[in-house]
Protein backbone atom coordinates (compact mmCIF):
# COMPACT_ATOMS: atom_id res chain seq x y z
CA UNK A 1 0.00 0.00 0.00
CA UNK A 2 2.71 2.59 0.95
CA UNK A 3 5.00 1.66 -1.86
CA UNK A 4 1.52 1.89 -4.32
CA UNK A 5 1.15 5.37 -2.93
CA UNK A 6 5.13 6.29 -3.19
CA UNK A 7 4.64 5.36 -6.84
CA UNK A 8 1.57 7.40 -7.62
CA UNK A 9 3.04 10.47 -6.01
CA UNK A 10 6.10 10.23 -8.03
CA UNK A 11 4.07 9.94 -11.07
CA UNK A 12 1.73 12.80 -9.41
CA UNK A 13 4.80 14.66 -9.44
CA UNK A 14 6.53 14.21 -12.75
CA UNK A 15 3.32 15.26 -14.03
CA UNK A 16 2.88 18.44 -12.02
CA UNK A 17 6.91 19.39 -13.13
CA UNK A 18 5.89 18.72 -16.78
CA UNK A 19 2.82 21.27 -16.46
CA UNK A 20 5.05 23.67 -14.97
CA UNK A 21 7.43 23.64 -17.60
CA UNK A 22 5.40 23.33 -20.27
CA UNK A 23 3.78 26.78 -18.54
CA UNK A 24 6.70 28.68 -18.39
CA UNK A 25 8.18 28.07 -21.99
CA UNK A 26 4.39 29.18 -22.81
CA UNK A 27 5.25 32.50 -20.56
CA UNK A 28 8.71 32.91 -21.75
CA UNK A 29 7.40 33.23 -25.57
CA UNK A 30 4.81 35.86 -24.17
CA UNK A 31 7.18 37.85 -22.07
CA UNK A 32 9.50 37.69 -25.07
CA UNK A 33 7.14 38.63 -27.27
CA UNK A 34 6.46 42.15 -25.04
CA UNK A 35 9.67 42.75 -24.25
CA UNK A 36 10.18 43.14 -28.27
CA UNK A 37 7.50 45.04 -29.01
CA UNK A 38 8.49 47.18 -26.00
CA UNK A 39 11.95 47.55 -27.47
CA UNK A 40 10.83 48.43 -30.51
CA UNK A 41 8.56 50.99 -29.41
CA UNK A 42 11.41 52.59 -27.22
CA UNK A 43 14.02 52.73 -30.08
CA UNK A 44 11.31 54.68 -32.05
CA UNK A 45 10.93 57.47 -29.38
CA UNK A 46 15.02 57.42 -29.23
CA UNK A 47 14.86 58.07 -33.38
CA UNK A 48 12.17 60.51 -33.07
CA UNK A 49 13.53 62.75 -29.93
CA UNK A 50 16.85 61.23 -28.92
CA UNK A 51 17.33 64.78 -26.50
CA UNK A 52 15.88 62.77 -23.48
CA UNK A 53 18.13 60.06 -23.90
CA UNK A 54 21.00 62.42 -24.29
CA UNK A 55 20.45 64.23 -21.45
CA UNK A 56 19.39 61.80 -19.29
CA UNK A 57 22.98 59.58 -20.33
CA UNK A 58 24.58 62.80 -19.44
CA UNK A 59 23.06 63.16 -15.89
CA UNK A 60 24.04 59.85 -14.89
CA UNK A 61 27.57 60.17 -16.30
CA UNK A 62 28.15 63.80 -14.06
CA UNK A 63 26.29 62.13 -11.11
CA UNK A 64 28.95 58.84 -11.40
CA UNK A 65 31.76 61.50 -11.57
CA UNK A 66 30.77 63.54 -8.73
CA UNK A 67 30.03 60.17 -6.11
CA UNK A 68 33.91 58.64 -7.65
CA UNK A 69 35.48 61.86 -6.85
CA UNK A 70 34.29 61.86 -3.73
CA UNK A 71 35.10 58.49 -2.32
């Protein structure tokens, strides 16, 4: 009886581990999916008005100098 229940656990299990990879592939092709169209989205802003960008870049660059000079 225990070793009947042993086995249909492990099976219980495998199965569960299977689901759960078969759902994250399924979310990793979503995810990758928005994470493109995201990208792409973001690189058109940059073409159309890459001042942000610039500045922004520039910010963190004297901000990095300031903390390094200091330490």
């Amino acid at each position: 009886m225990v070793q009947s229940y042993g086995d249909h656990s492990a099976s219980d299990l495998q199965h569960n581990a299977v689901a759960i990879a078969r759902e994250i592939r399924h979310q990793e092709r979503v995810v990758g999916r928005q994470i493109s169209r995201q990208a792409n989205i973001a690189s058109k802003a940059v073409r159309d008005n890459p001042m942000p960008v610039i500045v922004a870049l520039g910010t963190i660059t004297l901000i990095s100098a300031l903390i390094f000079l200091r330490s």
